[in-house]
C-alpha atoms as a PDB file:
ATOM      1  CA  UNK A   1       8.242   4.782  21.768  1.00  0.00           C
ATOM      2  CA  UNK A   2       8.333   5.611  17.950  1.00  0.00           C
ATOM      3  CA  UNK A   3       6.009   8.374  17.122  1.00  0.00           C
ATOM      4  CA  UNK A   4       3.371   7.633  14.292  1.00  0.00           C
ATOM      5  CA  UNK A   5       1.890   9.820  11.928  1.00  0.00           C
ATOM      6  CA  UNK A   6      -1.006   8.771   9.361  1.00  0.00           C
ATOM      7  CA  UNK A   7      -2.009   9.907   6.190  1.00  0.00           C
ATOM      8  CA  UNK A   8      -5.799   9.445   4.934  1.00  0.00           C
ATOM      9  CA  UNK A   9      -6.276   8.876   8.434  1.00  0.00           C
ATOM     10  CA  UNK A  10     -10.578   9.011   8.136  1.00  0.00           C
ATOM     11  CA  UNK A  11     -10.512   6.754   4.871  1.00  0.00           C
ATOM     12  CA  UNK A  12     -10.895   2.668   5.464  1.00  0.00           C
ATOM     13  CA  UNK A  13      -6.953   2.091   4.983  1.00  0.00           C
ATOM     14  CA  UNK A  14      -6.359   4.775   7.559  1.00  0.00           C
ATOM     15  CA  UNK A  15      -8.727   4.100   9.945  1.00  0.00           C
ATOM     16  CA  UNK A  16      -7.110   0.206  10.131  1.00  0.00           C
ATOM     17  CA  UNK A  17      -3.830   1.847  10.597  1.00  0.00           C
ATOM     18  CA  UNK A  18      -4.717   3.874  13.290  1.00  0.00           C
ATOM     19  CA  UNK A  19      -6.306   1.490  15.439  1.00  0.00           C
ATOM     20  CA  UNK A  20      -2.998  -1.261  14.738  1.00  0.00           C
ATOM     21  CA  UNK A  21      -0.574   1.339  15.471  1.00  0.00           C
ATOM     22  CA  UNK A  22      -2.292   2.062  19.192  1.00  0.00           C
ATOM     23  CA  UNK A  23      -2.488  -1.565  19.700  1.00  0.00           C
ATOM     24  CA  UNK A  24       1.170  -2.592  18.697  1.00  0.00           C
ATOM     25  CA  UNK A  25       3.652  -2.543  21.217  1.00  0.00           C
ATOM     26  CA  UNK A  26       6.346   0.584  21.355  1.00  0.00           C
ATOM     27  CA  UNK A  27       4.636   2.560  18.435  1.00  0.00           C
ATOM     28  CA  UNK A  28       2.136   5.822  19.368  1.00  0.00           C
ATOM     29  CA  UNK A  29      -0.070   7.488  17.076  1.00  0.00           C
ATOM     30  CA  UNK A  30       1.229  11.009  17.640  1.00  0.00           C
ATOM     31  CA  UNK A  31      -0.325  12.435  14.458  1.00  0.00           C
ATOM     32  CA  UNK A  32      -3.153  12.106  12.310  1.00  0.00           C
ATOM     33  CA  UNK A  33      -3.953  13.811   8.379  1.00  0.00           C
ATOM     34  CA  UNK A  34      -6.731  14.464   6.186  1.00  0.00           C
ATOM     35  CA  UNK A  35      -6.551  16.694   3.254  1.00  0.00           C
ATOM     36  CA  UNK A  36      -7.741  20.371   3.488  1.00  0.00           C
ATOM     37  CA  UNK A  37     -11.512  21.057   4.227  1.00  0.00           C
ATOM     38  CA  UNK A  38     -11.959  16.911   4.913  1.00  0.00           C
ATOM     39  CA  UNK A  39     -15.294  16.808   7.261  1.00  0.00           C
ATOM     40  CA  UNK A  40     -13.097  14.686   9.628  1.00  0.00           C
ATOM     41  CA  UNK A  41     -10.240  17.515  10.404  1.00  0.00           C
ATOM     42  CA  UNK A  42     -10.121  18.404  13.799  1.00  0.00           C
ATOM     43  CA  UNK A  43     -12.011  15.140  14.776  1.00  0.00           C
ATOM     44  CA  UNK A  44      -9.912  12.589  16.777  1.00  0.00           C
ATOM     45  CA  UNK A  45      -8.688  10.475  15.094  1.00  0.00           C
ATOM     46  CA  UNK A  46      -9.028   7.300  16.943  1.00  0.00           C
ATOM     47  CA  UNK A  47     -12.977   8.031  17.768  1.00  0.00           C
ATOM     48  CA  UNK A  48     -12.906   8.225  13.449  1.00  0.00           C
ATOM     49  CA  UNK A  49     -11.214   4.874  13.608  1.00  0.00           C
ATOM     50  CA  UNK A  50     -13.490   3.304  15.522  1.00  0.00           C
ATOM     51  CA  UNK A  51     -10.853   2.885  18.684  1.00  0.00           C
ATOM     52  CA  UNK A  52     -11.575   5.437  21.477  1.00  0.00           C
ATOM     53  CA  UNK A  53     -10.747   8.452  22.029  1.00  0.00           C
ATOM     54  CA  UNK A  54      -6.355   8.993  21.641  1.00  0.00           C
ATOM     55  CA  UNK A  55      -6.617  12.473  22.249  1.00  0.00           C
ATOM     56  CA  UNK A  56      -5.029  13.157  18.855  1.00  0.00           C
ATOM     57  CA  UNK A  57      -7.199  15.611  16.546  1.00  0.00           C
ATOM     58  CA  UNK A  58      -7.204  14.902  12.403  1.00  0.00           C
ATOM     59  CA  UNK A  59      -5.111  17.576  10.831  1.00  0.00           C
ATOM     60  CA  UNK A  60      -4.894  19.017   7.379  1.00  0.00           C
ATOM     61  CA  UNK A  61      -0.941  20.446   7.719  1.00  0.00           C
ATOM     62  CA  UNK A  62       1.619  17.473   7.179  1.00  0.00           C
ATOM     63  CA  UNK A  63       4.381  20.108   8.130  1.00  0.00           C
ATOM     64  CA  UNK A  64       2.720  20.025  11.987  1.00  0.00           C
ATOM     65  CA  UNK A  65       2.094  16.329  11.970  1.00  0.00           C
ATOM     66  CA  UNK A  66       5.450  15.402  10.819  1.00  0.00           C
ATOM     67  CA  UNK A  67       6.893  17.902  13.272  1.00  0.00           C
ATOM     68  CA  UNK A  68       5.590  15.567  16.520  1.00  0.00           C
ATOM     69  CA  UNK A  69       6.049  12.073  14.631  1.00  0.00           C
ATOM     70  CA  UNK A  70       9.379  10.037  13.470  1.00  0.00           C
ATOM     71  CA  UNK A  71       7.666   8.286  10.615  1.00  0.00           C
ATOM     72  CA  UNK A  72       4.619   8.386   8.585  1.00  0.00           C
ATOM     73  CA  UNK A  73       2.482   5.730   6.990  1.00  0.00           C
ATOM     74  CA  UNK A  74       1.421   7.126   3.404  1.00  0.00           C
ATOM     75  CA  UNK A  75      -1.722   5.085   1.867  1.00  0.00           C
ATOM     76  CA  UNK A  76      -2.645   7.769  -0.628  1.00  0.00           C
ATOM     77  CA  UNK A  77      -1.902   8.486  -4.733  1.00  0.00           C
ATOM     78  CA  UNK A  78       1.936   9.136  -6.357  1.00  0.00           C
ATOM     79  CA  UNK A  79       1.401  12.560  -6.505  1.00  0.00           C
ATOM     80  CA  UNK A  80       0.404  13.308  -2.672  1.00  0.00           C
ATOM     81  CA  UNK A  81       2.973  10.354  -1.781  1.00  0.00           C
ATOM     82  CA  UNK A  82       5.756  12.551  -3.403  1.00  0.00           C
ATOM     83  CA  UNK A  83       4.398  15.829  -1.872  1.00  0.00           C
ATOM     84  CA  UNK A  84       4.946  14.137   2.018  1.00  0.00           C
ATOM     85  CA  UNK A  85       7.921  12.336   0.765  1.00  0.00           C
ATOM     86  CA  UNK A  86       9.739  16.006  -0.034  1.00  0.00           C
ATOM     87  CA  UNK A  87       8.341  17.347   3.784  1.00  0.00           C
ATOM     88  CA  UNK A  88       9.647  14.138   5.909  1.00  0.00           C
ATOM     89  CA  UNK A  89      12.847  14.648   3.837  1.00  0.00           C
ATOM     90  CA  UNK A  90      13.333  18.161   4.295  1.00  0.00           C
ATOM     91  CA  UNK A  91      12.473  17.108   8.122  1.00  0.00           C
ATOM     92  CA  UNK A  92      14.738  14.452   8.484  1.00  0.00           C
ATOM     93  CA  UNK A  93      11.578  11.978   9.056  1.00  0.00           C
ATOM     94  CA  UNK A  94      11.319   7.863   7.695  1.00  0.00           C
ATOM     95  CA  UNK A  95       8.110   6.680   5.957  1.00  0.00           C
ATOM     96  CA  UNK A  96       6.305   3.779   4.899  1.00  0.00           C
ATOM     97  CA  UNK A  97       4.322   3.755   1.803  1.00  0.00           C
ATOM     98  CA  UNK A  98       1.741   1.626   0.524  1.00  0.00           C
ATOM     99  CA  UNK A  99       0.523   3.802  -2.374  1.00  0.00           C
ATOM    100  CA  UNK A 100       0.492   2.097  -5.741  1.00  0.00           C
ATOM    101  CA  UNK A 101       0.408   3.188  -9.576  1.00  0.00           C
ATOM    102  CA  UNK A 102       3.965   4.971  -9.818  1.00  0.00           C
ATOM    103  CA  UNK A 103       5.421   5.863 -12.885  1.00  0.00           C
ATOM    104  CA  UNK A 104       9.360   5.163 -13.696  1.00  0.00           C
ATOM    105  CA  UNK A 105       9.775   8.868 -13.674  1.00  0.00           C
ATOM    106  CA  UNK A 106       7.909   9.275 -10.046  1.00  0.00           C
ATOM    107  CA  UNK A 107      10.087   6.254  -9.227  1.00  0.00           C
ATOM    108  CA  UNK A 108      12.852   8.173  -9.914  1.00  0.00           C
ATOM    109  CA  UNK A 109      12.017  11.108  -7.723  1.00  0.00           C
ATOM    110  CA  UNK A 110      11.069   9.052  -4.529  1.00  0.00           C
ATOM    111  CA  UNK A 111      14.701   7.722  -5.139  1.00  0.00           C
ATOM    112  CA  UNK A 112      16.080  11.198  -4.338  1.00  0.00           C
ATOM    113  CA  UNK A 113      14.088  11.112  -1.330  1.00  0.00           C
ATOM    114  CA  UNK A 114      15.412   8.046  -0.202  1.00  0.00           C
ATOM    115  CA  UNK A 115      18.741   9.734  -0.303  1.00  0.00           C
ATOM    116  CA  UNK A 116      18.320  11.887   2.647  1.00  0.00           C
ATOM    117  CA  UNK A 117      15.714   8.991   4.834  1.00  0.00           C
ATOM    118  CA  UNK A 118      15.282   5.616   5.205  1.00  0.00           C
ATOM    119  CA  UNK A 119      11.966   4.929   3.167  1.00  0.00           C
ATOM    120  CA  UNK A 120       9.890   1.753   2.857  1.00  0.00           C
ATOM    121  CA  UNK A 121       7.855   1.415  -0.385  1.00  0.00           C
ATOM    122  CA  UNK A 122       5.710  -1.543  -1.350  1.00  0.00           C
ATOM    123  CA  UNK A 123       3.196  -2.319  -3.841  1.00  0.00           C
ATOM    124  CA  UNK A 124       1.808  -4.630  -1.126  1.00  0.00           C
ATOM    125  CA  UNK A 125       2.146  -5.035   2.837  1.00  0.00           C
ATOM    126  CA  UNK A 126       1.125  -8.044   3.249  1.00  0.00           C
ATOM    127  CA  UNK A 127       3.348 -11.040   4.594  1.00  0.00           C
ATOM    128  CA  UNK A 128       1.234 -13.651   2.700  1.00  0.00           C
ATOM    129  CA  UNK A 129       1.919 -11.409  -0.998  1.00  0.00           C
ATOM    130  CA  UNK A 130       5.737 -11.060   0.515  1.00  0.00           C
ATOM    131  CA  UNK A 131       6.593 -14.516   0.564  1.00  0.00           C
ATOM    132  CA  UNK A 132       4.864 -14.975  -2.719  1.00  0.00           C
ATOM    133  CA  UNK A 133       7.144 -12.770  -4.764  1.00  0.00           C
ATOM    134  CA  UNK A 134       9.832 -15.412  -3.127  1.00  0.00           C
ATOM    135  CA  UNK A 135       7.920 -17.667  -4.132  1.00  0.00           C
ATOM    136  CA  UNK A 136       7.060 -16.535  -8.107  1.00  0.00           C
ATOM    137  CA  UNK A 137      10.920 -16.066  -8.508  1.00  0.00           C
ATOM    138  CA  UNK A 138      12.046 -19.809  -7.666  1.00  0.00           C
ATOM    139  CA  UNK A 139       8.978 -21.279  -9.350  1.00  0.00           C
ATOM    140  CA  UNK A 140       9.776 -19.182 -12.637  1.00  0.00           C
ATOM    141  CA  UNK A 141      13.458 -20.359 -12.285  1.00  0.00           C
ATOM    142  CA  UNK A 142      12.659 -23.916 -12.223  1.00  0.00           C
ATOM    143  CA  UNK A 143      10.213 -24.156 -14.840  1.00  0.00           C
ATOM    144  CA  UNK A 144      11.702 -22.294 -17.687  1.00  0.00           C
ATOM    145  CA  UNK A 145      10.890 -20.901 -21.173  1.00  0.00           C
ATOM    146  CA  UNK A 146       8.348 -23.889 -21.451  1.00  0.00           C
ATOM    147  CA  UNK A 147       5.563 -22.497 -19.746  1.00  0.00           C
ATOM    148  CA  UNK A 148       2.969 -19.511 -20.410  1.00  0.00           C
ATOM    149  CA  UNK A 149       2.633 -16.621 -17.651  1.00  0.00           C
ATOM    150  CA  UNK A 150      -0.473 -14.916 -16.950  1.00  0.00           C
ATOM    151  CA  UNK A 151      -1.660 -13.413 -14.302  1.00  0.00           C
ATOM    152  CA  UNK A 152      -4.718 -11.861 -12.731  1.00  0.00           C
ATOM    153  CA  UNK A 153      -5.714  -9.494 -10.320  1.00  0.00           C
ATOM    154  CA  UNK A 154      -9.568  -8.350  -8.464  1.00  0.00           C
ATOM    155  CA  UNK A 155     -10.095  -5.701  -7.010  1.00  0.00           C
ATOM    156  CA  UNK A 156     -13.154  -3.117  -5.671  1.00  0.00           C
ATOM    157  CA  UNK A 157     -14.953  -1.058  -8.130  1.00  0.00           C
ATOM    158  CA  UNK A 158     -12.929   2.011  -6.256  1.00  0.00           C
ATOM    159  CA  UNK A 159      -9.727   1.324  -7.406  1.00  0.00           C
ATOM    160  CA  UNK A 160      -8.055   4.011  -9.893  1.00  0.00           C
ATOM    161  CA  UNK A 161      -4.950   2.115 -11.144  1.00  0.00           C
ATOM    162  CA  UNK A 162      -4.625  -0.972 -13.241  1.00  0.00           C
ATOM    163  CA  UNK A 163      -3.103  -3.112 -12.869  1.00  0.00           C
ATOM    164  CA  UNK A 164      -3.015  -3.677  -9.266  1.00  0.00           C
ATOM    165  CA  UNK A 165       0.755  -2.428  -8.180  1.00  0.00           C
ATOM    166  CA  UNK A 166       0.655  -6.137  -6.788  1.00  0.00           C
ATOM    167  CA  UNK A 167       0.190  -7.472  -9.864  1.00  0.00           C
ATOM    168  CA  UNK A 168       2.816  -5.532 -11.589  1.00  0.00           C
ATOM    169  CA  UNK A 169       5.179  -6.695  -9.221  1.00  0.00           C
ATOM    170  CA  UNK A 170       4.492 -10.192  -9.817  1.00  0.00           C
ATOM    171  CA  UNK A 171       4.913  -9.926 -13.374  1.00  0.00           C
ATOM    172  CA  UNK A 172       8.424  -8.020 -12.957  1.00  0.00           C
ATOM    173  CA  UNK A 173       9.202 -10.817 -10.383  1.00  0.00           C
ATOM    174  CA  UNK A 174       8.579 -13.706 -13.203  1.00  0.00           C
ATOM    175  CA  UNK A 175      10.224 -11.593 -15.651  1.00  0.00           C
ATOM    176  CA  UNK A 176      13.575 -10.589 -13.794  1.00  0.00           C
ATOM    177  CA  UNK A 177      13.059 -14.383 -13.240  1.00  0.00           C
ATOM    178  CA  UNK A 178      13.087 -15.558 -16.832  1.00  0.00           C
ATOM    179  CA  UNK A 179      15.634 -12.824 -18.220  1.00  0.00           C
ATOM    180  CA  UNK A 180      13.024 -10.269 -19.514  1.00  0.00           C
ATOM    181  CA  UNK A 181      11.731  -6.874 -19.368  1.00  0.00           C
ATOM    182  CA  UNK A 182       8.544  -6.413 -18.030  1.00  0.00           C
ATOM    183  CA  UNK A 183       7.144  -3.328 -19.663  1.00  0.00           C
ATOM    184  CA  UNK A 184       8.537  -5.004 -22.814  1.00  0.00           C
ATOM    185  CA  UNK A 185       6.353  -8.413 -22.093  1.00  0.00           C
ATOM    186  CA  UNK A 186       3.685  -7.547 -20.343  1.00  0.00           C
ATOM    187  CA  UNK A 187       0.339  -7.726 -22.352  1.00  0.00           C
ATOM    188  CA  UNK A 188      -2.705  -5.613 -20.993  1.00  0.00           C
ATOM    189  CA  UNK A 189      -4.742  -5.514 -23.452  1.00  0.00           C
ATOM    190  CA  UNK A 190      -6.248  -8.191 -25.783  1.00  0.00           C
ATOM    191  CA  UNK A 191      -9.087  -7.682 -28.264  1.00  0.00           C
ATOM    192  CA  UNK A 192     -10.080  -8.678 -31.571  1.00  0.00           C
ATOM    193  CA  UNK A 193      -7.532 -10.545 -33.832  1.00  0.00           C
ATOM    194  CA  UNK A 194      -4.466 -10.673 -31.791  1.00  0.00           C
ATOM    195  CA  UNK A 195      -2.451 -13.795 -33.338  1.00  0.00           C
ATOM    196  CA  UNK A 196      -0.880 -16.364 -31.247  1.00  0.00           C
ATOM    197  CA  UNK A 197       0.173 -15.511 -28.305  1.00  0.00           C
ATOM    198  CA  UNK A 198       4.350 -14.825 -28.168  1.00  0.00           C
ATOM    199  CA  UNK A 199       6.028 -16.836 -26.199  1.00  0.00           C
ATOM    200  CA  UNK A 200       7.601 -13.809 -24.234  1.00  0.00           C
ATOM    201  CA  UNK A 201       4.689 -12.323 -23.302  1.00  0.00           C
ATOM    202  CA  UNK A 202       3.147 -11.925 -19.858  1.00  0.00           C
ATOM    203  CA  UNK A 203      -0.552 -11.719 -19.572  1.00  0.00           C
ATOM    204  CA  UNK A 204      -2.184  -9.094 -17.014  1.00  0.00           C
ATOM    205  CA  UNK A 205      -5.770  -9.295 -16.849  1.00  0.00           C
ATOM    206  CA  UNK A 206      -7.666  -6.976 -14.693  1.00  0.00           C
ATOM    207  CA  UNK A 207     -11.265  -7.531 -12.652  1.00  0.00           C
ATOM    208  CA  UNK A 208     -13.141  -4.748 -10.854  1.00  0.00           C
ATOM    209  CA  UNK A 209     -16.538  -5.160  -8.839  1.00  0.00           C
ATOM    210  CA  UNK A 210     -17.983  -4.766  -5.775  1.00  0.00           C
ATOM    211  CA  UNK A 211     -15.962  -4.664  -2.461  1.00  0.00           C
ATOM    212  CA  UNK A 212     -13.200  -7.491  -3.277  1.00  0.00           C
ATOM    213  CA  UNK A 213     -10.393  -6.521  -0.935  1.00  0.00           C
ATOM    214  CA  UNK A 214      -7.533  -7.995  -3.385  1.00  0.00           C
ATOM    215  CA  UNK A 215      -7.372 -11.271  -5.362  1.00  0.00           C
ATOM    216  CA  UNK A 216      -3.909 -11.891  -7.348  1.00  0.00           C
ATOM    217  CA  UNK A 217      -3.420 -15.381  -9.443  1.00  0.00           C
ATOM    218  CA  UNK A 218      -0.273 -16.383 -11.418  1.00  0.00           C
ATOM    219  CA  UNK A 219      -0.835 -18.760 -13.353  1.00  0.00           C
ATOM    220  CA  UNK A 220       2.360 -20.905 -15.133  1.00  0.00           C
ATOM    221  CA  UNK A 221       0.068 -22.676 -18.082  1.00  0.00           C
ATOM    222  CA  UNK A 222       2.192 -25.761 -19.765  1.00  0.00           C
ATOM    223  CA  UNK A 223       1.238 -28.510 -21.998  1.00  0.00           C
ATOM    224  CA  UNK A 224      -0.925 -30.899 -20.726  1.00  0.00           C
ATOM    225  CA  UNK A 225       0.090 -29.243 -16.901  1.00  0.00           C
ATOM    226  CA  UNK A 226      -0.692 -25.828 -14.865  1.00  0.00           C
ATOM    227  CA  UNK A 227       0.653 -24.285 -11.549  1.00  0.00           C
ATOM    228  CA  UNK A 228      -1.259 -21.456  -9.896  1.00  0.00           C
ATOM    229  CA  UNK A 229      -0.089 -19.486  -7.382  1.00  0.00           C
ATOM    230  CA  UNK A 230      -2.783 -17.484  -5.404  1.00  0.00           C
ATOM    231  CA  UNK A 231      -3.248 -15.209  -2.865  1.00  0.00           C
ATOM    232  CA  UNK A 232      -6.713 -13.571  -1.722  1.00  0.00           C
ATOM    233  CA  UNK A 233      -7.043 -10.520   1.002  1.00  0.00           C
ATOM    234  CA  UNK A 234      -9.822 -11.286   3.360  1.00  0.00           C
ATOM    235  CA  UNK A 235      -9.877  -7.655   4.730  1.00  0.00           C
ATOM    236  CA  UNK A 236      -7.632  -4.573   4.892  1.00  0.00           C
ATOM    237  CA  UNK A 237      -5.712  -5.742   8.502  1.00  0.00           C
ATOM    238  CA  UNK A 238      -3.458  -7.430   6.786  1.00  0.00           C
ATOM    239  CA  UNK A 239      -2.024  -4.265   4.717  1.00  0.00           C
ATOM    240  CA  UNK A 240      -2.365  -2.362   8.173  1.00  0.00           C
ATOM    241  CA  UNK A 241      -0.368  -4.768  10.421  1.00  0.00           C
ATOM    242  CA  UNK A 242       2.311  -4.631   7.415  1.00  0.00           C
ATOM    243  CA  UNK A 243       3.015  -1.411   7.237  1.00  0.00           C
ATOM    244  CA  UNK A 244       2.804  -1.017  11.038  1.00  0.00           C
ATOM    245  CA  UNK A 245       5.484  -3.441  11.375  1.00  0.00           C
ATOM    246  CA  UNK A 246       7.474  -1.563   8.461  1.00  0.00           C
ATOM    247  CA  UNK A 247       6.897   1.241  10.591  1.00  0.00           C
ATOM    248  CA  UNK A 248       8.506  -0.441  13.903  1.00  0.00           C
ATOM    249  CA  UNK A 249      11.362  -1.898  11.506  1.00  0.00           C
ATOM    250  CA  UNK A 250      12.935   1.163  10.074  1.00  0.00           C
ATOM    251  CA  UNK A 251      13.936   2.728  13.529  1.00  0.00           C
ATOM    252  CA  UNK A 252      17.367   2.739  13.184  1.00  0.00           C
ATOM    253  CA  UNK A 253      17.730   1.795   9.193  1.00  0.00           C
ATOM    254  CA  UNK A 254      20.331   3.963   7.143  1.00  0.00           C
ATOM    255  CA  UNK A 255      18.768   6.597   3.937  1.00  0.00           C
ATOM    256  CA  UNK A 256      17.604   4.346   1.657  1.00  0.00           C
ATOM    257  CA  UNK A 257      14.694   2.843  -0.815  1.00  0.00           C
ATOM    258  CA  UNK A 258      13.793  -0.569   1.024  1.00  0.00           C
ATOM    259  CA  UNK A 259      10.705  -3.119   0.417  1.00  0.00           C
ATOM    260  CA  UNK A 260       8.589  -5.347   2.408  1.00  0.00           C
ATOM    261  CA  UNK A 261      11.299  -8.250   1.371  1.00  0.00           C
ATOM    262  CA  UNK A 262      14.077  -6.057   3.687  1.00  0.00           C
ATOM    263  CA  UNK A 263      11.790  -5.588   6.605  1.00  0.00           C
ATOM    264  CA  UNK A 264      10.773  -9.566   6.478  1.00  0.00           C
ATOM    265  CA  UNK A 265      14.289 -10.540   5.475  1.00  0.00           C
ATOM    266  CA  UNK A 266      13.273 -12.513   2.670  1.00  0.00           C
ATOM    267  CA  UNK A 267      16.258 -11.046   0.459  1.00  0.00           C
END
């Protein structure tokens, strides 16, 4: 029985977490967090999720939660990802993390990390986005230098980075693809007189309103043609079950810095 351990475990994320993780076969939810002074600490955590009572109360120490878990699911921000990252490495502990908006230079530190555990960081969980990456890499491939990239992403009005880590990853995908750099092509910002558009360049265009779960489109814009590739989130399960299966897949896995593309095998 692998022994879980949740970060953010009152927010929406965490609450979808928890109640996958009881319901998936050979994983426990042995631990829950919230940060200090959180209304929901001491709470448990599954009656906060909305699954009955587990008998586990919300904490606000990682160092106790990590001590009665084997890996922890991190849905939170860079900086608090890095924190938990430098206690379940000092502990000997994996984790999966879902967090998004890292810088190279924070990229660079969760590397160090991975030295000492196996880690699993995506931008996205989901299967669907997964096999879409796959996807965005062959179609770039076969089409060329002859067609214009853009691509954009929707998201709630409670987001705090942009773009979407999803939608970054796309772009690097179609630019690995084609032979660029990304954060030399990429194009965020258009206003006023810009000039033609290079031919290098990869739009990202960013939408925020309401409650949209996640909404990513890549568009491959031709003459006289157009591809578009997709993919819209219908709720937050879909991250959950993810990560809870990235969860049940590094049991066993060697120090390291893997993706959702190791645990489906789509490398």
């Amino acid at each position: 029985m692998i022994k879980v351990a949740v970060t953010g475990a009152a927010g929406r994320m965490g609450q979808r977490i928890v109640c996958l993780t009881h319901e998936a076969e050979g994983l426990h939810v042995a631990a829950a967090i919230e940060r200090p002074l959180h209304k929901a600490v001491g709470e448990d955590a599954g009656v906060v999720a909305g699954c009955g009572r587990l008998g586990v109360p919300i904490s606000d120490s990682m160092e106790r939660a990590m001590q009665a878990s084997d890996v922890l699911i991190d849905f939170t921000f860079p900086e608090v990802t890095l924190e938990n990252a430098a206690v379940c490495a000092r502990l000997g502990k994996r984790m999966v993390i879902g967090s998004t908006g890292f810088t190279p230079e924070q990229r660079h530190e969760l590397l160090k990390y991975a030295k000492a555990i196996p880690i699993v960081c995506a931008p996205n969980m989901s299967v669907g986005v997964n096999v879409c990456f796959k996807v965005l890499k062959e179609i770039a491939k076969s089409l060329g230098e002859g067609f214009d990239v853009e691509i954009v992403e929707l998201h709630h009005n409670k987001k705090k980075d942009a773009p979407s880590g999803t939608a970054v990853r796309m772009g690097e995908v179609v630019a690995e693809a084609l032979g660029r750099d990304y954060h030399q092509v990429a194009n965020c910002h258009r206003e006023g007189f810009t000039g033609e558009r290079t031919k290098e360049e990869i739009g990202m265009q960013t939408v925020r309103g309401g409650d949209i779960v996640g909404e990513h489109t890549v568009y491959f814009i031709g003459m006289g043609e157009r591809i578009e590739l997709s993919h819209r989130a219908m709720s937050r399960d879909m991250f959950a079950r993810g990560a809870v299966r990235a969860a049940a897949w590094l049991a066993g896995q060697k120090p390291g810095l893997y993706d959702m593309q190791d645990v489906l095998g789509l490398k």
